[in-house]
Every structure is written in C-alpha cells, then in structure tokens.
Protein backbone atom coordinates (compact mmCIF):
# COMPACT_ATOMS: atom_id res chain seq x y z
CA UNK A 1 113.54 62.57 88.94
CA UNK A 2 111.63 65.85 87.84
CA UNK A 3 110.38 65.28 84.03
CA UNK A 4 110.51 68.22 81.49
CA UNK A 5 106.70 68.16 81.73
CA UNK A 6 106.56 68.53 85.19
CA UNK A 7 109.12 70.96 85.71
CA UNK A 8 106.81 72.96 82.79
CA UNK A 9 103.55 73.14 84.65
CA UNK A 10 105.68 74.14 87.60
CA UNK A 11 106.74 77.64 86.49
CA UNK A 12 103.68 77.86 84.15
CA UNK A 13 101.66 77.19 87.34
CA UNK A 14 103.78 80.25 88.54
CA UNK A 15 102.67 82.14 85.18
CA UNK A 16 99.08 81.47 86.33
CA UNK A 17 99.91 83.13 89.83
CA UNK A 18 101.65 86.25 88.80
CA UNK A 19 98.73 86.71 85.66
CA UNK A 20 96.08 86.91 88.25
CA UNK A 21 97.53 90.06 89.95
CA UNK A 22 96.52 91.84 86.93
CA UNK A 23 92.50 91.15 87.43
CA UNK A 24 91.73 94.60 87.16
CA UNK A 25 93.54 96.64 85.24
CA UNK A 26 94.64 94.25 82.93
CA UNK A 27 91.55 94.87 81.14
CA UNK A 28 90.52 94.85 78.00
CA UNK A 29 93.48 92.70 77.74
CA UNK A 30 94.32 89.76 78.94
CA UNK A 31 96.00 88.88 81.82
CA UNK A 32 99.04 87.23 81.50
CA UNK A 33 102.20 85.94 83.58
CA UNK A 34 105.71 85.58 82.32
CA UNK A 35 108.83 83.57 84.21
CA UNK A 36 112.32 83.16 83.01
CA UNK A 37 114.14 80.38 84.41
CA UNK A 38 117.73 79.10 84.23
CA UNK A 39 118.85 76.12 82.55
CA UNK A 40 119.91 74.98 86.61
CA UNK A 41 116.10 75.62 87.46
CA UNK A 42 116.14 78.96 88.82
CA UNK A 43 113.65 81.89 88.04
CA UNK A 44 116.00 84.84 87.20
CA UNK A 45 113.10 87.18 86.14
CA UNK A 46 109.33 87.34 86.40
CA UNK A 47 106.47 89.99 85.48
CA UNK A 48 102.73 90.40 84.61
CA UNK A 49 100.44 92.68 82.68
CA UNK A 50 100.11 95.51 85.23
CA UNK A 51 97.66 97.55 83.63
CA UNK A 52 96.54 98.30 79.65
CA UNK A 53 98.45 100.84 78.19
CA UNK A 54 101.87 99.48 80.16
CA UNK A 55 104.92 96.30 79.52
CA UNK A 56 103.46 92.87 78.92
CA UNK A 57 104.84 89.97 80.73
CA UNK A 58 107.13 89.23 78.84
CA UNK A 59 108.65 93.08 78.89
CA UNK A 60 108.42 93.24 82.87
CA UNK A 61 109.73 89.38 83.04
CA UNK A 62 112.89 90.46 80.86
CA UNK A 63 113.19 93.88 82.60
CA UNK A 64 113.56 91.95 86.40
CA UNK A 65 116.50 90.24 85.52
CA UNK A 66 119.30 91.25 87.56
CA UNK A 67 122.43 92.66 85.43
CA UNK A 68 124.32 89.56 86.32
CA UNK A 69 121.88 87.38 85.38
CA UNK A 70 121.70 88.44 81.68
CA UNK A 71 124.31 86.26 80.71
CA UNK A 72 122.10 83.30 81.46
CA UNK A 73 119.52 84.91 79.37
CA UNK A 74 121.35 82.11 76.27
CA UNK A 75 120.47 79.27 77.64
CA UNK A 76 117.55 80.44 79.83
CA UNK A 77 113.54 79.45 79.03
CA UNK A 78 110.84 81.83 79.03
CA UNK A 79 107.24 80.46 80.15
CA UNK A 80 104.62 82.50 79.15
CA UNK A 81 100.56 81.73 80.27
CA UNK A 82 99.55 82.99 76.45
CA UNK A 83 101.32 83.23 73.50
CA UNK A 84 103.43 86.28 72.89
CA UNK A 85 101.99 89.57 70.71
CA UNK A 86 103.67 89.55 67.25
CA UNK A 87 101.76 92.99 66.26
CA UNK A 88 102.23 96.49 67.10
CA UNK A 89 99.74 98.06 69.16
CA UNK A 90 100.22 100.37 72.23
CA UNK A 91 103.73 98.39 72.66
CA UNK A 92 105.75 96.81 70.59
CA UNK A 93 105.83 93.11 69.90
CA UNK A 94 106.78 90.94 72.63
CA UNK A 95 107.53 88.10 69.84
CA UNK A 96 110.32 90.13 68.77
CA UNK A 97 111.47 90.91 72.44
CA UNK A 98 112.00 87.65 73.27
CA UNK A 99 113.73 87.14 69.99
CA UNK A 100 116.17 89.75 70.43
CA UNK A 101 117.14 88.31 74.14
CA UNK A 102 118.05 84.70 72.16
CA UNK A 103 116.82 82.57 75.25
CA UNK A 104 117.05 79.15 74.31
CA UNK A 105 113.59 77.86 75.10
CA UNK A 106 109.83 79.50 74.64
CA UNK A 107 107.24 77.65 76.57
CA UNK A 108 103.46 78.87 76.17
CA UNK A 109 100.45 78.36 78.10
CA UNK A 110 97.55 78.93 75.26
CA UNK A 111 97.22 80.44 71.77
CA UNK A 112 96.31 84.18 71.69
CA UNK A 113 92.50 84.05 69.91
CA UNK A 114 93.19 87.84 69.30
CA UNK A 115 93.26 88.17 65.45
CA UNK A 116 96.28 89.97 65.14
CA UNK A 117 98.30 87.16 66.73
CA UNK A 118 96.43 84.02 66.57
CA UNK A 119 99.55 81.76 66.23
CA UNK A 120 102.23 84.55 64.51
CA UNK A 121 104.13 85.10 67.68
CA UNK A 122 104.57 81.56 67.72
CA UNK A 123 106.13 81.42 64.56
CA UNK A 124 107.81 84.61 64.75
CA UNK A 125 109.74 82.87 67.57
CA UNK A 126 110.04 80.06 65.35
CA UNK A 127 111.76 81.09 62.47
CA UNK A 128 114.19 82.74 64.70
CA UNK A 129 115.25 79.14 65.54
CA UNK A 130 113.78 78.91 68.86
CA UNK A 131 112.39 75.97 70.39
CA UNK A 132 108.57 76.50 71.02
CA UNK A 133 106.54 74.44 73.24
CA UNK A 134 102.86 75.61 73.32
CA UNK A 135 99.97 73.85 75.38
CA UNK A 136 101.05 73.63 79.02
CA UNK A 137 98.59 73.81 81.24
CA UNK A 138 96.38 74.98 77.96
CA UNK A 139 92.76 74.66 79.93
CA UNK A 140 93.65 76.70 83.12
CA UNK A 141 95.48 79.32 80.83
CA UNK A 142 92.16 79.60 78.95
CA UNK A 143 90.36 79.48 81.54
CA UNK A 144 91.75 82.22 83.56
CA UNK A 145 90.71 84.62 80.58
CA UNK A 146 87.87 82.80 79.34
CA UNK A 147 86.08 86.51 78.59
CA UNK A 148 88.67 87.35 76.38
CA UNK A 149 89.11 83.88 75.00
CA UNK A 150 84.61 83.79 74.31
CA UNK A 151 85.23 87.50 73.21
CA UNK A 152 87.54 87.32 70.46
CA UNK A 153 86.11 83.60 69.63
CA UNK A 154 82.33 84.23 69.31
CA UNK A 155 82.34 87.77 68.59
CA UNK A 156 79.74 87.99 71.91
CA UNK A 157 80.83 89.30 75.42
CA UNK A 158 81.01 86.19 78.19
CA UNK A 159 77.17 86.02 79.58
CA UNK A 160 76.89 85.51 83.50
CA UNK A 161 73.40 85.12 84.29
CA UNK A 162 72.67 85.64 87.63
CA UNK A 163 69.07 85.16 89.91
CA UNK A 164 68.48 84.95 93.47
CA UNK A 165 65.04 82.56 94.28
CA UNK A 166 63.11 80.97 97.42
CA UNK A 167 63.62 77.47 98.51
CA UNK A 168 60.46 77.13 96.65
CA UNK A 169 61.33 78.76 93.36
CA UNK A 170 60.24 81.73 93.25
CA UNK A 171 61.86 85.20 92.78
CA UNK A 172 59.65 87.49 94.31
CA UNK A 173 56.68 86.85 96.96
CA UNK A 174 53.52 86.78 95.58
CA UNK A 175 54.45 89.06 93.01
CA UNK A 176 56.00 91.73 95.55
CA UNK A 177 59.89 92.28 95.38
CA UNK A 178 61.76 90.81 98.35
CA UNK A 179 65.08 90.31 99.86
CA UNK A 180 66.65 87.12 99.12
CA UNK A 181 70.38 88.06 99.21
CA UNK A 182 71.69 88.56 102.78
CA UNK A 183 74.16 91.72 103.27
CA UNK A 184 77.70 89.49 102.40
CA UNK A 185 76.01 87.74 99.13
CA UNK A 186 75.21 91.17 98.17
CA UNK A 187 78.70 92.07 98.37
CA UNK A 188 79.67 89.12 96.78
CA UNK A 189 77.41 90.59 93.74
CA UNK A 190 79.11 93.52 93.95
CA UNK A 191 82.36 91.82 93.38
CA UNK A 192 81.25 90.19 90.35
CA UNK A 193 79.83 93.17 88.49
CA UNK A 194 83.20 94.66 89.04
CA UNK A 195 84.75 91.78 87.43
CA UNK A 196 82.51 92.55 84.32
CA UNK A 197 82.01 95.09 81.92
CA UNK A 198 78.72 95.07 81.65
CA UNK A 199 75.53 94.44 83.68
CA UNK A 200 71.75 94.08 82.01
CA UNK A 201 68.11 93.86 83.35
CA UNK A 202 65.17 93.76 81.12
CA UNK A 203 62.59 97.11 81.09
CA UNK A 204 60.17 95.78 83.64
CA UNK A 205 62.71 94.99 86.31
CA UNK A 206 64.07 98.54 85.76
CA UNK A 207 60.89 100.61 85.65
CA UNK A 208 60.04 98.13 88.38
CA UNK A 209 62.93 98.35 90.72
CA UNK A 210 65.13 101.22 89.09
CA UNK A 211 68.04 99.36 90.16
CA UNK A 212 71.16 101.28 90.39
CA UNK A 213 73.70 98.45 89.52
CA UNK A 214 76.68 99.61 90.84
CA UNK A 215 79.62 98.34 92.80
CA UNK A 216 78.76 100.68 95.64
CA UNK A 217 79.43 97.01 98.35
CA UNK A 218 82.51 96.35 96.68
CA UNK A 219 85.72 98.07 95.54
CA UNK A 220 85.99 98.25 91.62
CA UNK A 221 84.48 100.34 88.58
CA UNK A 222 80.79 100.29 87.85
CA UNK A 223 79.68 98.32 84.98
CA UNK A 224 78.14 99.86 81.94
CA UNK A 225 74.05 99.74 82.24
CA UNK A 226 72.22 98.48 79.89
CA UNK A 227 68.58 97.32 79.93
CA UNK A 228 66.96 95.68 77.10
CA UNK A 229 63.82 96.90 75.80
CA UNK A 230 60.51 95.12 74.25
CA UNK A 231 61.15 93.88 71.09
CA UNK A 232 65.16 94.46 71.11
CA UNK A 233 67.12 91.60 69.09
CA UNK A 234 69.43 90.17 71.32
CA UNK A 235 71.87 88.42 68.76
CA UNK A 236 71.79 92.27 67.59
CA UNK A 237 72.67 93.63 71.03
CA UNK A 238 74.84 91.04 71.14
CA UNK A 239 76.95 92.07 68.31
CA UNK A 240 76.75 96.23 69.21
CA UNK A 241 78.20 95.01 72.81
CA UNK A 242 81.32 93.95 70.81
CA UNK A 243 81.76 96.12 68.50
CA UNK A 244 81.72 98.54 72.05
CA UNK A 245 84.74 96.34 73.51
CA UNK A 246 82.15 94.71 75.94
CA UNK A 247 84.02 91.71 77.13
CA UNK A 248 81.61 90.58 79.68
CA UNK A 249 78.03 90.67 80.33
CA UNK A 250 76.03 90.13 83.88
CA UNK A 251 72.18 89.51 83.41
CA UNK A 252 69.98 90.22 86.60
CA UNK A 253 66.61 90.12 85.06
CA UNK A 254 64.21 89.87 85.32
CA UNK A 255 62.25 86.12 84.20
CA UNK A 256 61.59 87.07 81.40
CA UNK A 257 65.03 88.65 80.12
CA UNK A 258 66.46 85.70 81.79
CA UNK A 259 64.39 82.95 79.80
CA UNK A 260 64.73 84.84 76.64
CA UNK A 261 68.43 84.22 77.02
CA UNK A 262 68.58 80.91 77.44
CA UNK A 263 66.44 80.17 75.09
CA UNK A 264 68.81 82.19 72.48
CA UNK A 265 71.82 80.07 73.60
CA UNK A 266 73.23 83.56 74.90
CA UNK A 267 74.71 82.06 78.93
CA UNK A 268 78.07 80.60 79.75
CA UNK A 269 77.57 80.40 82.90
CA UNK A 270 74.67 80.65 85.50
CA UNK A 271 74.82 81.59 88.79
CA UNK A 272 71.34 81.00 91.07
CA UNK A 273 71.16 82.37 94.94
CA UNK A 274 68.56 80.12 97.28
CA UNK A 275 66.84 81.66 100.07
CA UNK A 276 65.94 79.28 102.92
CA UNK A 277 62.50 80.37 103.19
CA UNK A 278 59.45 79.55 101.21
CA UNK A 279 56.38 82.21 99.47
CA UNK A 280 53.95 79.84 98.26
CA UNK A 281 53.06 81.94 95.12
CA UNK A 282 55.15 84.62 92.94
CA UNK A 283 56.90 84.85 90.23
CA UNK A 284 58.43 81.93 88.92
CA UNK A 285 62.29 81.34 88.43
CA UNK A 286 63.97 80.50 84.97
CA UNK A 287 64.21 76.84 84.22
CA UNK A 288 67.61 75.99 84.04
CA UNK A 289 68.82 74.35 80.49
CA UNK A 290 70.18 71.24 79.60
CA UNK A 291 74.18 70.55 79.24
CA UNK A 292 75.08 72.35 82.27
CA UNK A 293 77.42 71.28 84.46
CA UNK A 294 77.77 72.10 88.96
CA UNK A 295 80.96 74.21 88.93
CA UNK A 296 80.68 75.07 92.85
CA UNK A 297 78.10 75.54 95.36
CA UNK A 298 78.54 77.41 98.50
CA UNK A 299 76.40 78.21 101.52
CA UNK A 300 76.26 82.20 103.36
CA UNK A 301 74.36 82.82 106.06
CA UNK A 302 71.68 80.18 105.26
CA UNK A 303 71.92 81.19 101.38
CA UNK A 304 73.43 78.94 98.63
CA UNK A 305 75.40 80.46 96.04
CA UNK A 306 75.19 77.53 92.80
CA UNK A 307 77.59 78.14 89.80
CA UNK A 308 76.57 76.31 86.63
CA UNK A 309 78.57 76.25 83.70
CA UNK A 310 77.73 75.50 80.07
CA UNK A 311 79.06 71.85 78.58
CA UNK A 312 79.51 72.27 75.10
CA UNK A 313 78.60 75.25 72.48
C-alpha cells in the first residue's frame, strides 16, 4: 500500500517536472510547478511559471481544471514545489487563490526565501483552516532554484567559476592563449552563460583576449559583461550585482580573478575543463579549495568537464 509520503513526492516529483519548463523565462523568478490532485489520486489540473510578468503555478494549475472537475476542487490537494506568494506584486497573491478555491489539502515543496513571503503564504493558508504540509522533497525544490534561493539568502548572485586547463595544469601554453575547449564544450559554455545573468573576466584577460562573451553557440540571451578592474572590492561588486537583480554570476578569468575569488569565499560551484594534452610551462591554474565536493564529471571529445560544488558556507 502507497503511504501519504510516498504518494507526496509522487506529484511533487511532478511539480519538479512541470517547474523546469520555465528555465528561461521564469526569470528573475523562480521557477515553480503546481499539481492538483483528487482525493481518488487523480491530477485534475496542473501549471508552471511560464514567464515573469504572467500566472504562477498555482494560477495556471487552478485555471486547467476542467469545469466538471471544480467540484472536486473541496476535497482536492494542491502540491506546490515552493511555497505560495502571500504579497502583491505584478499578480496577486497566490496564498489567497488557493484560499478562495477551499481545497482541502496544501502540500509545499520549500519555503519562499523571498522577503515578502518567507513563511506568510504558509500561514495565510493556515489561518484559513487548511491543512499545510511543507518540506517534501525540500532539497531538490531548493535545489532546482538554488540562484534564487543563494540570491535572496546571501544578498550575493550564485558564483559559477569556470576554467578550462592542460592535463598538466596549465591554462595557456607557455604563456600564449590556446584552445582547450573542443567545438561541443564550447557550446556547452554557451549554454551555461545563458543560464546566468551575468558573466565576469578580470582586466588582463579582457585587454588580453577581448572576449566577446556571448551566447552566439547556443540559443538564449547574452549575459551582462562585466570585468573587474585592479583594485575593485569584490564583496563591493558583490553587493552592486544585487542591488542590479543579478541572480547569477559566471567567472572565466583569468588566474588571477579566479584565485582572488576563492580566496574571498565568493564560488558555489566550480566547474574545470581538462585538455588531454600537455605544455610543459604556462600559466598556472587556480588551486582548487578545500570543502568541495565531485558533483559530476563527464568526458567530450577527449575533454573532461568536472563540476565541484561547495560543502558548507
């Protein structure tokens, strides 16, 4: 027999699915999936965040259910991945939404960190008299927005550094720029500075290189540019990138912007590229910091793409 738990991280795994779908335009919010299910166990309505601006979940969820299904809507339960808005912003509160439908049950993935919910559309929901469950499935709900989540918790965009070496360590060859990515990890960089709002390089790499840093190998908007200049405060550009709405940050160099991050305690994740091929001589690559842990690792073309992500804070 299916137990209530369970049959929870079942349709909030479904929550997870549907949240996904709004990757892109989603953003600066976060993404989030909505189901409503019958007390038999069916899903009667579902819905996403489509795009800023636009219905929650919860609204699109509520709006899916078929006319004949409404009557269910009593003794129906309403997953959602992250607790429900109880503020009025570019829509109205989703709290009260799901109020005003009187479904019986409210199960939630994650509390909103967002300041102007942070727990109220929980109790919102609450003092109406319905039952709230919160926590299901609370780490991959965080996780699937954990730039929002390090956003509104640290005040500081989510910091991807990124670096591409030699098999001996080395990001350049003896001091010359090379070509260490091969043309898919490329795109595969591409893709991840359209997944971010932000991309930085130190002065030296961009008087260097003049890097364009766009998405031009992948479909997607360009992230802002910014390079950091000698003698610039990070924990000060830090704080200007959020009072901008910069959610995430990608850091492609070069050593030394890299190293003066770490050594800041600005990273929350790190991604290093290996070439198969040795220089001899160059520029050194970052040393890596301790309380990391190996998140993935995957091999392109000879190249090895390894994901590192920070332990504790």
């Amino acid at each position: 027999m299916v137990t209530q738990q369970e049959r929870d991280e079942f349709f909030m795994r479904r929550c997870l699915q549907l949240a996904a779908q709004g990757r892109q335009n989603a953003k600066p919010n976060p993404m989030v999936g909505a189901v409503i299910v019958s007390e038999e166990g069916n899903i009667i309505g579902e819905g996403y965040h489509v795009r800023c601006g636009e219905g929650h979940a919860e609204v699109n969820a509520f709006a899916s259910v078929r006319p004949g299904d409404e009557c269910l809507l009593p003794s129906s339960t309403i997953y959602v991945s992250l607790e429900p808005c109880a503020h009025y912003g570019k829509t109205p509160p989703c709290a009260d939404l799901i109020v005003s439908k009187g479904v019986r049950r409210v199960v939630c993935g994650c509390v909103d960190p967002f300041a102007k919910v942070r727990g109220r559309g929980i109790e919102r929901i609450r003092q109406a008299g319905i039952r709230v469950t919160v926590g299901v499935l609370r780490q991959e709900c965080e996780e699937l927005n954990k730039r929002f989540f390090t956003f509104h918790r640290y005040r500081r965009p989510y910091i991807i550094l990124k670096w591409a070496r030699t098999a001996d360590g080395f990001l350049d060859d003896h001091f010359r720029p090379t070509a260490l990515s091969t043309a898919f990890t490329k795109m595969l960089s591409h893709r991840l500075r359209a997944e971010n709002d932000a991309i930085l390089v130190g002065r030296v790499t961009d008087e260097r290189e003049h890097p364009s840093l766009t998405t031009r190998y992948w479909p997607g908007p360009d992230p802002q540019r910014v390079v950091l200049g000698n003698g610039m405060d990070i924990h000060r550009l830090m704080e200007e990138l959020y009072q901008r709405q910069v959610q995430s940050l990608v850091v492609e160099g070069g050593a030394k912007t890299h190293q003066s991050f770490i050594a800041a305690g600005l990273y929350d994740e790190i991604r290093v590229e290996t070439a198969p091929f040795l220089v001899g001589d160059g520029t050194p690559a970052p040393h890596l910091p301790g309380g990391l842990r190996l998140e993935s690792q995957q091999h392109y073309d000879g190249n090895t793409i390894t994901n590192y992500r920070r332990d504790e804070y």
